[in-house]
C-alpha atoms as a PDB file:
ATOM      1  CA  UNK A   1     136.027 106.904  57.806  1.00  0.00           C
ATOM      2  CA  UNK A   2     134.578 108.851  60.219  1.00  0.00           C
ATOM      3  CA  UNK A   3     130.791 110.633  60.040  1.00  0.00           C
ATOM      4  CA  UNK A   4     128.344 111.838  63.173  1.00  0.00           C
ATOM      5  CA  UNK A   5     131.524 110.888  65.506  1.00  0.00           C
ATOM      6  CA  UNK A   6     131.327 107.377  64.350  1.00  0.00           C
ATOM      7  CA  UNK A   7     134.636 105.714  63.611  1.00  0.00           C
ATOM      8  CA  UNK A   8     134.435 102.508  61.199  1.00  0.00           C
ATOM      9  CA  UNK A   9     137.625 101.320  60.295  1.00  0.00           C
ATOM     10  CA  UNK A  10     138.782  97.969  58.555  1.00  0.00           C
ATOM     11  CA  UNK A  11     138.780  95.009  61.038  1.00  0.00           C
ATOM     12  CA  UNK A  12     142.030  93.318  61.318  1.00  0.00           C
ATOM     13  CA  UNK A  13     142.300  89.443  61.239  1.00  0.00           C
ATOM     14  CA  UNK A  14     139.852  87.822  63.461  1.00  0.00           C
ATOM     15  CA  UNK A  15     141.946  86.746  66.994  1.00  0.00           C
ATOM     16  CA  UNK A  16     142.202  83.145  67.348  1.00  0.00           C
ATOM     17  CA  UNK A  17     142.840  83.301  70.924  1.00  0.00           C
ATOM     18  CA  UNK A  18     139.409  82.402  72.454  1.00  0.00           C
ATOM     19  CA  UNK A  19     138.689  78.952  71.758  1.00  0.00           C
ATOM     20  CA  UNK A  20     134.865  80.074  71.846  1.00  0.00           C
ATOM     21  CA  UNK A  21     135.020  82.030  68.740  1.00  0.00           C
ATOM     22  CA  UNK A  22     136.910  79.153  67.506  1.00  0.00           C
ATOM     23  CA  UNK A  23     133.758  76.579  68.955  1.00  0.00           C
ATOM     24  CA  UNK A  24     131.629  79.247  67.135  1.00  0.00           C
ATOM     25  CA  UNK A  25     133.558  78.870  63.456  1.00  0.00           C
ATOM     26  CA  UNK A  26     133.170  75.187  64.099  1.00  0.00           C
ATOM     27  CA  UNK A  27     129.497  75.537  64.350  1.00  0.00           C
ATOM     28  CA  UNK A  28     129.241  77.617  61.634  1.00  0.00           C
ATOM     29  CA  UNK A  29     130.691  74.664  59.168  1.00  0.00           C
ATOM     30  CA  UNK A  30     126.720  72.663  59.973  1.00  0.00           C
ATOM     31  CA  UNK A  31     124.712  75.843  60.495  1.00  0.00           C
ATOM     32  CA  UNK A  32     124.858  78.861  58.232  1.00  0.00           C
ATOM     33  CA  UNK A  33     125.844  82.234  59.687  1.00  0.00           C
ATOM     34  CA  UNK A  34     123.724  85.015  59.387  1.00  0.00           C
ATOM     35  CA  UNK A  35     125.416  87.583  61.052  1.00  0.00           C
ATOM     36  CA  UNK A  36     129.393  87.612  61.444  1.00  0.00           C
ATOM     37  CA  UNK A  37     131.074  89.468  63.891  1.00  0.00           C
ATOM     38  CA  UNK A  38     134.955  90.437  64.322  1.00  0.00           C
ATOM     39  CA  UNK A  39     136.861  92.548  66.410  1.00  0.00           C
ATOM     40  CA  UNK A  40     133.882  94.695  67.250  1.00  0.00           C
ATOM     41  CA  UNK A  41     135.078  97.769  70.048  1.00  0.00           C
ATOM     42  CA  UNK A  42     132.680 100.449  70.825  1.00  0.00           C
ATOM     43  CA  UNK A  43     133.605 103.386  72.962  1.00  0.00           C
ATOM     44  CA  UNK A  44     131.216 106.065  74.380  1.00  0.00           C
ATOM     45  CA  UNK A  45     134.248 109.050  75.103  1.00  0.00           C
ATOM     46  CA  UNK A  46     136.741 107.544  77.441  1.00  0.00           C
ATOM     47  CA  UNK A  47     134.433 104.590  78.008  1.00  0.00           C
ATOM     48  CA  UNK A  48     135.317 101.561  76.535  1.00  0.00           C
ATOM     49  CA  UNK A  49     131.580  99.610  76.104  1.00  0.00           C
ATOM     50  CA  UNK A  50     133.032  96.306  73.793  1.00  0.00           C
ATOM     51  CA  UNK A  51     136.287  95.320  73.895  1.00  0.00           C
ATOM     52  CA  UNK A  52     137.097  93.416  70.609  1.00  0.00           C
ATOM     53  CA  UNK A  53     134.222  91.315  70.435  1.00  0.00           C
ATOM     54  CA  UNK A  54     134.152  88.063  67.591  1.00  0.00           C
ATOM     55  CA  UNK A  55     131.157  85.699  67.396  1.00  0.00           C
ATOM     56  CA  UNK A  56     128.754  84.048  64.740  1.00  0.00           C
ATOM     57  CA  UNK A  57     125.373  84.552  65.054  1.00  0.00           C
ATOM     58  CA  UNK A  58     123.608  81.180  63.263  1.00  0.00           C
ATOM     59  CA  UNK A  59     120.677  81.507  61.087  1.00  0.00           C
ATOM     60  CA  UNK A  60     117.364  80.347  62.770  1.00  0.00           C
ATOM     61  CA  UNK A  61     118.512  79.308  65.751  1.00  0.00           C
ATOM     62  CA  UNK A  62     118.036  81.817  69.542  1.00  0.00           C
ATOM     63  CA  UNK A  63     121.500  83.028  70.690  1.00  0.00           C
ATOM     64  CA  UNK A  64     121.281  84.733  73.931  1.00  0.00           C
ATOM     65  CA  UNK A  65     123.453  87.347  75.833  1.00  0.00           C
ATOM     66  CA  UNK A  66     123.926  86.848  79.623  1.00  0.00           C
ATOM     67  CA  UNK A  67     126.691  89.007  81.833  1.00  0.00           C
ATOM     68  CA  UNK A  68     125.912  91.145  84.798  1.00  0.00           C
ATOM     69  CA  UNK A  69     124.385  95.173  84.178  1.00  0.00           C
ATOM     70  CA  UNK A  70     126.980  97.102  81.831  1.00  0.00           C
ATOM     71  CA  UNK A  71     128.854  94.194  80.828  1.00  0.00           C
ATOM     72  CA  UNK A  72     128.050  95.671  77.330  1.00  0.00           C
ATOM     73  CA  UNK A  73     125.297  93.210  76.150  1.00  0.00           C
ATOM     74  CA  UNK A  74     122.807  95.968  74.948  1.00  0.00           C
ATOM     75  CA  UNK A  75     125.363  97.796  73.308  1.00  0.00           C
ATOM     76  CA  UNK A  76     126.469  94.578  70.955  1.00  0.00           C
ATOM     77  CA  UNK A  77     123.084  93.497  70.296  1.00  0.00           C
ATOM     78  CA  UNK A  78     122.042  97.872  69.067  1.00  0.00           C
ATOM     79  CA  UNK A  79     125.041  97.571  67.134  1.00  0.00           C
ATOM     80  CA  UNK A  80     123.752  94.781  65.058  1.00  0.00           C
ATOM     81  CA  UNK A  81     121.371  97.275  63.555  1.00  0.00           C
ATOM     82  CA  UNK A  82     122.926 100.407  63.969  1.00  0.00           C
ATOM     83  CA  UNK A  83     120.943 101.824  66.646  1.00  0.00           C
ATOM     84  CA  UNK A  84     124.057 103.100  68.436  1.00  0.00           C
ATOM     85  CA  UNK A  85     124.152 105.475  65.209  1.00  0.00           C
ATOM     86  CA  UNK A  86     122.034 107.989  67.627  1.00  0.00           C
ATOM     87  CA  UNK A  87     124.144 107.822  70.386  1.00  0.00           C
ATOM     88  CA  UNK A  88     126.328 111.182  70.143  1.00  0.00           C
ATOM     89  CA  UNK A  89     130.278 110.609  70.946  1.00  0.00           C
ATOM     90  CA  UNK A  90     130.148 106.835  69.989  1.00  0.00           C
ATOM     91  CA  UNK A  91     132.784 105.452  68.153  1.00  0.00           C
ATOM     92  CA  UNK A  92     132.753 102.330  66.587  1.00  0.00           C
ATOM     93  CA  UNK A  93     135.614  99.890  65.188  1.00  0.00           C
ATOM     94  CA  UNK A  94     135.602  96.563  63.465  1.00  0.00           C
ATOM     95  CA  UNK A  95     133.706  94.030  61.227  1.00  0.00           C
ATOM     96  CA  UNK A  96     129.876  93.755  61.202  1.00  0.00           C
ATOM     97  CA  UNK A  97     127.996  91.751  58.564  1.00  0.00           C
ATOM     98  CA  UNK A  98     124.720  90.396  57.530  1.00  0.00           C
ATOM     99  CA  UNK A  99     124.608  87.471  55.129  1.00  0.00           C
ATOM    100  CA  UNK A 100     128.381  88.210  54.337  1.00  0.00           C
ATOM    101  CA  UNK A 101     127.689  92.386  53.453  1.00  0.00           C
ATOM    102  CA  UNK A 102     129.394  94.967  55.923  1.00  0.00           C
ATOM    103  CA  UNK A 103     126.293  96.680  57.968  1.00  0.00           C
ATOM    104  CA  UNK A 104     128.445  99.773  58.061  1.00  0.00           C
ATOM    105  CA  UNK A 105     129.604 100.094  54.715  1.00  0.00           C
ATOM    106  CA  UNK A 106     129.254 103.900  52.854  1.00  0.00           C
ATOM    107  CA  UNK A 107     126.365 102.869  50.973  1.00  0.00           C
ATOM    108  CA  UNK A 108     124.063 101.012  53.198  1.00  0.00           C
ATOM    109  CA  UNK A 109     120.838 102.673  54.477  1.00  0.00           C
ATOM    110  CA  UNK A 110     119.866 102.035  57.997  1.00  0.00           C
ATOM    111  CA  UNK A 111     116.503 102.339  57.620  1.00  0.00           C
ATOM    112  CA  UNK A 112     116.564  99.443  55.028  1.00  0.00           C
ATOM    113  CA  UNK A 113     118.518  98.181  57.598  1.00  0.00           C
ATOM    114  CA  UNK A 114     116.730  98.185  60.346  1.00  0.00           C
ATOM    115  CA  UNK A 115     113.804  96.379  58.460  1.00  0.00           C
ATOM    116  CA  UNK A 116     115.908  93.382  58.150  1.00  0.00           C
ATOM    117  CA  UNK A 117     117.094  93.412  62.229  1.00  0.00           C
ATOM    118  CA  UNK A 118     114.130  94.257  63.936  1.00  0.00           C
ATOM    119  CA  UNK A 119     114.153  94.916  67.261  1.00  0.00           C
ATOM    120  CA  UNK A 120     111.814  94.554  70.724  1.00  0.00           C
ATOM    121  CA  UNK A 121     113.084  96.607  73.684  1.00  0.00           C
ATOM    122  CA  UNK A 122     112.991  95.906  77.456  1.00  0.00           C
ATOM    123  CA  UNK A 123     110.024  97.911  78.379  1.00  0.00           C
ATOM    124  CA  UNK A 124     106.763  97.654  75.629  1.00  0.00           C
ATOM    125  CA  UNK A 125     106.240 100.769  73.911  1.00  0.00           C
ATOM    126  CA  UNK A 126     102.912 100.428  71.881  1.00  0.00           C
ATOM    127  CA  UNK A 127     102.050 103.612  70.244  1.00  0.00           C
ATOM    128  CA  UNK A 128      99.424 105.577  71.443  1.00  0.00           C
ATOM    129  CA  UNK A 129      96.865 104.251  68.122  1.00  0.00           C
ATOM    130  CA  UNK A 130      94.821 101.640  67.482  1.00  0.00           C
ATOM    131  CA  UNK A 131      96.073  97.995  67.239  1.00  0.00           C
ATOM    132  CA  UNK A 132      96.036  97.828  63.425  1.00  0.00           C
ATOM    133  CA  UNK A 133      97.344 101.320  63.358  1.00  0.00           C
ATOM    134  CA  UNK A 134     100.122 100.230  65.392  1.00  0.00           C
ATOM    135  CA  UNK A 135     101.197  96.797  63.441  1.00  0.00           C
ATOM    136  CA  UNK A 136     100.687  98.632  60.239  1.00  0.00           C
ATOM    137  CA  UNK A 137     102.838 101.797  61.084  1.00  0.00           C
ATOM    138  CA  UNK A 138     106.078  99.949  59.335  1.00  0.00           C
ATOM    139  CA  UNK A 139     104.417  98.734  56.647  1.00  0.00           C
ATOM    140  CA  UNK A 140     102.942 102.318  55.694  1.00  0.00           C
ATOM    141  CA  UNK A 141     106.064 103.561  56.424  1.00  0.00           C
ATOM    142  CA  UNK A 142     107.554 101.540  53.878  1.00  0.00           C
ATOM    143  CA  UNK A 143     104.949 102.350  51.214  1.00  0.00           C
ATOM    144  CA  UNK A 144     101.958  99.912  51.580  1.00  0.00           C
ATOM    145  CA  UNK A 145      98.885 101.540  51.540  1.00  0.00           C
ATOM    146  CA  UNK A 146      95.954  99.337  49.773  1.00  0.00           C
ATOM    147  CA  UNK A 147      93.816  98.592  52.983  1.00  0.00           C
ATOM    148  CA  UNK A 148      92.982  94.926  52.122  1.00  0.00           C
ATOM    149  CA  UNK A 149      96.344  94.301  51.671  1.00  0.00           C
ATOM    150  CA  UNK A 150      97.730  95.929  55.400  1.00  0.00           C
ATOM    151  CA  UNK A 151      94.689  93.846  56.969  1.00  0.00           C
ATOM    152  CA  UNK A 152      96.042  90.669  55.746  1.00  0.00           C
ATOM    153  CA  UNK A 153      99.884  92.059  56.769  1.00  0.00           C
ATOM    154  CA  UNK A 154      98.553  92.653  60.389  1.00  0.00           C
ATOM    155  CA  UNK A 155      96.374  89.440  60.644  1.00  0.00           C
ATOM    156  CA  UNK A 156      99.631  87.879  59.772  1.00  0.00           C
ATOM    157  CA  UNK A 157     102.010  89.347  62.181  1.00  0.00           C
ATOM    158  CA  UNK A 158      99.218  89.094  64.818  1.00  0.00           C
ATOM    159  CA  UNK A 159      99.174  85.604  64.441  1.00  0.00           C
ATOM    160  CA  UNK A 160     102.546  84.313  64.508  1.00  0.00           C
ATOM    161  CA  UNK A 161     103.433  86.768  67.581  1.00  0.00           C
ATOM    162  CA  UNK A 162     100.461  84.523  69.126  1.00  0.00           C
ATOM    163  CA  UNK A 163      97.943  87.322  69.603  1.00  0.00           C
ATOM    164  CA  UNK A 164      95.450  87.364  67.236  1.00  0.00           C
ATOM    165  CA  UNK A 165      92.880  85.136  68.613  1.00  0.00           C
ATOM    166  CA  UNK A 166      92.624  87.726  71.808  1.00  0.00           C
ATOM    167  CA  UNK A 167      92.520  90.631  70.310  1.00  0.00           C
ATOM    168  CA  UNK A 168      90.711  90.279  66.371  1.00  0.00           C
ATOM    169  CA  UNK A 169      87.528  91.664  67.667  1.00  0.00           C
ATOM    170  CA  UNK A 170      88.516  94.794  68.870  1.00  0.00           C
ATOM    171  CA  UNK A 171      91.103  96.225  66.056  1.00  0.00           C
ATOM    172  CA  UNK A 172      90.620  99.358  66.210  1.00  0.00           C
ATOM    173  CA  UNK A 173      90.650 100.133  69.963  1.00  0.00           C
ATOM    174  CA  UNK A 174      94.032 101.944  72.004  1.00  0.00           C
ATOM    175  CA  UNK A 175      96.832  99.491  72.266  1.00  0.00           C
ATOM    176  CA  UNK A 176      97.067 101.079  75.762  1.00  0.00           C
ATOM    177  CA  UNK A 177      93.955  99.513  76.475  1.00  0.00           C
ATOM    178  CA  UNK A 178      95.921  95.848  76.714  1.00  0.00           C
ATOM    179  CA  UNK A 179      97.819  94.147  79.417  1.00  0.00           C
ATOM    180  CA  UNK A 180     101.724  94.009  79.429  1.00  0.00           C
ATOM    181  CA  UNK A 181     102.141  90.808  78.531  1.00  0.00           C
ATOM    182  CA  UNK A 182      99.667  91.330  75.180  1.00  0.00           C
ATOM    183  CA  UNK A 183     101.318  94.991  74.756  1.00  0.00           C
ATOM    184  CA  UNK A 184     105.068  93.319  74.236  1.00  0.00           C
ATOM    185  CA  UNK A 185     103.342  90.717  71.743  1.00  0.00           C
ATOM    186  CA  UNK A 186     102.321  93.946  70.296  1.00  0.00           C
ATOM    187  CA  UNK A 187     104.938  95.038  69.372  1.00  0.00           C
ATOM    188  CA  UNK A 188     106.534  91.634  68.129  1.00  0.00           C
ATOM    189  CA  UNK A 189     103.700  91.670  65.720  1.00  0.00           C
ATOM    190  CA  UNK A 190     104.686  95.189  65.014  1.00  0.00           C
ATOM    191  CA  UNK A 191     108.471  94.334  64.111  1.00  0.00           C
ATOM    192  CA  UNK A 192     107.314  91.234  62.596  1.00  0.00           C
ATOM    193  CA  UNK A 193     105.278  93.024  60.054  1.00  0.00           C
ATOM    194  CA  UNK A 194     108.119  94.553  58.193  1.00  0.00           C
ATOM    195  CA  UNK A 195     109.388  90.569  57.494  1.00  0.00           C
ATOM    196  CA  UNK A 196     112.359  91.457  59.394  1.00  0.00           C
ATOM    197  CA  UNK A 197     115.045  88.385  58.453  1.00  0.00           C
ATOM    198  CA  UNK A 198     116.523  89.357  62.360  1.00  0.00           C
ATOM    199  CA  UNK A 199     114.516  89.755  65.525  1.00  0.00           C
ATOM    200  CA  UNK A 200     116.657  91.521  68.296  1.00  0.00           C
ATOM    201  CA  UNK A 201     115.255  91.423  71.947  1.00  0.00           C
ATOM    202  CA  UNK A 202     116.662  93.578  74.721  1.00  0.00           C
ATOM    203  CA  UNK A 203     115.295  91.517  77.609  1.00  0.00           C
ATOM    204  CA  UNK A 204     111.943  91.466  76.562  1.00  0.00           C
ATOM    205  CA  UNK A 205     110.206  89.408  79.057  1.00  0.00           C
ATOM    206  CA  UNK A 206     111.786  91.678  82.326  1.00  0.00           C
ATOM    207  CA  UNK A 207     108.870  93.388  82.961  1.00  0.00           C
ATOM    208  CA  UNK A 208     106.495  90.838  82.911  1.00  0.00           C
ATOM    209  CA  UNK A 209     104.635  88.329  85.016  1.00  0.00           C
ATOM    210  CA  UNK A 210     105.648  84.773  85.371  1.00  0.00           C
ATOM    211  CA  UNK A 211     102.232  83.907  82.734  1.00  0.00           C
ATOM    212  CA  UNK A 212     103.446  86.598  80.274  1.00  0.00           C
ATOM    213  CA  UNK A 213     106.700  85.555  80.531  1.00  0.00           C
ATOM    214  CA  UNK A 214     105.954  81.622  79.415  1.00  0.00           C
ATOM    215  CA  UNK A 215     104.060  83.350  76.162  1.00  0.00           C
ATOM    216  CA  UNK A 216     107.028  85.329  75.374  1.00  0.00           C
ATOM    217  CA  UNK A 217     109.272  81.944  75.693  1.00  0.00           C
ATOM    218  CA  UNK A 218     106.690  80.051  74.129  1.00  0.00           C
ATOM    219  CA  UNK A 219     106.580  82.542  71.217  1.00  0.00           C
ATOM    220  CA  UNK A 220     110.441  82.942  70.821  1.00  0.00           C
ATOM    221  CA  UNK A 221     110.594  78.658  70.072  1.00  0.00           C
ATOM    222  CA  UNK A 222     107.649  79.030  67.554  1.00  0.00           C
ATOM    223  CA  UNK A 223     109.731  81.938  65.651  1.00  0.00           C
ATOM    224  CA  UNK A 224     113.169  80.447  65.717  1.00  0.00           C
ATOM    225  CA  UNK A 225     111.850  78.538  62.984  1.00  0.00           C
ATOM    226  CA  UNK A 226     111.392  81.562  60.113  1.00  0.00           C
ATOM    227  CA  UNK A 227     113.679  84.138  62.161  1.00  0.00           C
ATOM    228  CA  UNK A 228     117.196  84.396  63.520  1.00  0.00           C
ATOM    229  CA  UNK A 229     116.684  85.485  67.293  1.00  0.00           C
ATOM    230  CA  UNK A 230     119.188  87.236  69.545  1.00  0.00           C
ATOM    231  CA  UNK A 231     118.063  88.091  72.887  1.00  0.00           C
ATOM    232  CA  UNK A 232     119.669  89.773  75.676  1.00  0.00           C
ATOM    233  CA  UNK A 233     118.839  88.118  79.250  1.00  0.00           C
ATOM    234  CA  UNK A 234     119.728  88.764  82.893  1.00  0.00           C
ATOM    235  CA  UNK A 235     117.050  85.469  83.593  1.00  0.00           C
ATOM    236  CA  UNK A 236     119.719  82.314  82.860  1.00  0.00           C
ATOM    237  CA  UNK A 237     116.960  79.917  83.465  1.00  0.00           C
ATOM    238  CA  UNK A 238     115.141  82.078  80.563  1.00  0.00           C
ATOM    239  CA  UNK A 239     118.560  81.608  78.352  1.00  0.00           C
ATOM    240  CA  UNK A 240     118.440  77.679  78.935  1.00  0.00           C
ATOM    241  CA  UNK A 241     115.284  77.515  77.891  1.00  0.00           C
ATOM    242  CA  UNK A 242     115.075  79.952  74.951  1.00  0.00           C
ATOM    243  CA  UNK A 243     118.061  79.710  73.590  1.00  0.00           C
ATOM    244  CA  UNK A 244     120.623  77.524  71.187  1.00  0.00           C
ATOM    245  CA  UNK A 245     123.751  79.651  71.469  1.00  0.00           C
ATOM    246  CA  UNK A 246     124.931  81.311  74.944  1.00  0.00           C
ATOM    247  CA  UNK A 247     127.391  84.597  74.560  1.00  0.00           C
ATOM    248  CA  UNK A 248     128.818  85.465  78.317  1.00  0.00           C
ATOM    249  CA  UNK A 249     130.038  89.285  78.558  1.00  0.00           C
ATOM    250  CA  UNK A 250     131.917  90.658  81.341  1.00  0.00           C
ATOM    251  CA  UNK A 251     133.015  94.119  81.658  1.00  0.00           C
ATOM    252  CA  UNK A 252     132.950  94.602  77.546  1.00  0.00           C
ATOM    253  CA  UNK A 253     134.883  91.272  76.610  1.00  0.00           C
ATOM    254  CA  UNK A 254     133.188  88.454  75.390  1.00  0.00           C
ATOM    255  CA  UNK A 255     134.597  85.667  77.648  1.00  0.00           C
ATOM    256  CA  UNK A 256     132.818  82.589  76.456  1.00  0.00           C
ATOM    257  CA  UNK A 257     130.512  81.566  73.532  1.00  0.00           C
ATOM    258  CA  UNK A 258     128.760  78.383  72.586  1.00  0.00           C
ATOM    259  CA  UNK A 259     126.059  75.990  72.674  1.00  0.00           C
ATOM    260  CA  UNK A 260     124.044  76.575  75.630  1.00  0.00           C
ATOM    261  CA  UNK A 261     123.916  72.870  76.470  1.00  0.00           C
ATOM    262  CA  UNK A 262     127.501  73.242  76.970  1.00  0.00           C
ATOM    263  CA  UNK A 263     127.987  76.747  78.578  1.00  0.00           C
ATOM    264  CA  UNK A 264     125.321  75.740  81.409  1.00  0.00           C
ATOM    265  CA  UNK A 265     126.643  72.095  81.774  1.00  0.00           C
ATOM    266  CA  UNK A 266     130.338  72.012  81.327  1.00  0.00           C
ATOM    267  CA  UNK A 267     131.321  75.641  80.770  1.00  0.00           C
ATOM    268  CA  UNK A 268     135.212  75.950  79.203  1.00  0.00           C
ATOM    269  CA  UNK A 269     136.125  79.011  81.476  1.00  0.00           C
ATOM    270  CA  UNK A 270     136.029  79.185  85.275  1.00  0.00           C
ATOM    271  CA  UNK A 271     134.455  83.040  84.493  1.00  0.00           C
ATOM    272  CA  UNK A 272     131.877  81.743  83.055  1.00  0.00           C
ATOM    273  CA  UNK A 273     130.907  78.659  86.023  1.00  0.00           C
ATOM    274  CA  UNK A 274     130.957  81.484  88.875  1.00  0.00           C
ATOM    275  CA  UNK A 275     128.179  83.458  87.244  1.00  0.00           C
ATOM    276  CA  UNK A 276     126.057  80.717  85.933  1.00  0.00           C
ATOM    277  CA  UNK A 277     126.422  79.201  89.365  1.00  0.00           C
ATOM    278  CA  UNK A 278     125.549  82.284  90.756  1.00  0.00           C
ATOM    279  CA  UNK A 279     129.055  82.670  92.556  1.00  0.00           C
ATOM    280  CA  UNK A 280     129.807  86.278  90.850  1.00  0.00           C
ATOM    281  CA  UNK A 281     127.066  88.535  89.589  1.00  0.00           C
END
């Protein structure tokens, strides 16, 4: 099938070639999977961006992304919720599925989607409105309109992205108006107040201070507990910390997946040692 230059054909039997992706399955058999991954290849033209890429993402636990710049760990993580639909020339092949159903089947609406997987980009992008305005927009978006009942939806998100308490008194001001740190808890509130059963993060701490950045973490451990969290990092201190599952890409291939204990202690590949160990990258 092919529509808007998107290719989506069948996946063919997963590879059982990398033992990570067999580590991975292992896992699996303890933790459920909430998002299952095979053979995933994503070209932009001639460009190949992912090169056959199998993992399982576990429900509520972090899994984080680490490679060096264009190693293709923005492009997996937008394909989990089909924001590399608006990329012109893409083509996509392979096996993508949340809670066992295919995201890119014929019938499934991306916007519907995309409330499920929510996503927080690298750089915060608040909308030039209000706080409530902005933490409500999804909700209204979606159809809720009694007042009473978006007030207690954007107390709620406020609070478990860890922001209400500085910013309850003043509502209705510009969410321009806060810091950086406060304007990317923003807009975790904002994705959070869709109940998203995903949160994606494209390295959402980059941009900020060393304070910020300890919220962020801080945050990301409190949520692991009601969301499933996959976060792409270039910090690998950050993905020690943060995270329960490591995924290292290099140059579109995923060469090693596991715990992170493991990838950052006794990693299986010698790949995967020189970058950790700061020896390639």
């Amino acid at each position: 099938m092919t529509a808007h230059g998107r290719s989506l054909l069948p996946a063919p039997a997963p590879r059982s070639t990398c033992s990570s992706v067999l580590e991975a399955a292992t896992q699996s058999e303890v933790t459920p999977v909430k998002i299952t991954v095979r053979d995933l290849t994503v070209r932009y033209g001639d460009t190949l961006a992912l090169d056959a890429v199998s993992l399982d993402v576990p429900t509520n636990q972090v899994t984080a992304l680490i490679g060096p710049s264009g190693c293709g760990k923005s492009t997996f993580l937008r394909c989990l919720n089909r924001m590399n639909d608006h990329i012109v020339g893409v083509a996509i092949t392979g096996d993508v599925r949340l809670d066992g159903e295919p995201i890119y089947g014929p019938d499934v609406d991306p916007v519907e989607l995309r409330r499920r997987v929510g996503m927080v980009f690298q750089k915060s992008n608040p909308f030039p409105k209000s706080l409530f305005d902005n933490v409500a927009f999804g909700p209204r978006l979606h159809g809720v309109r009694d007042r009473v009942e978006l007030r207690e939806i954007v107390e709620g998100s406020l609070r478990r992205a860890a922001l209400w308490e500085e910013v309850e008194d003043r509502l209705e001001r510009s969410a321009l108006d806060l810091s950086g740190g406060q304007q990317q808890r923003l807009c975790i509130a904002r994705a959070l107040a869709i109940e998203p059963e995903v949160l994606l993060m494209d390295e959402p701490a980059s941009a900020l201070d060393p304070i910020a950045t300890a919220k962020i973490e801080e945050l990301i451990h409190e949520l692991r507990a009601r969301y499933t969290i996959v976060i792409v990092t270039h910090n690998m201190q950050q993905a020690a910390r943060v995270s329960d599952q490591t995924a290292y890409f290099y140059l579109g291939r995923l060469v090693e997946y596991g715990p992170t204990e493991r990838i950052f202690t006794s990693p299986a590949r010698p790949e995967t040692e020189d970058y950790i160990t700061g020896r390639f990258g």
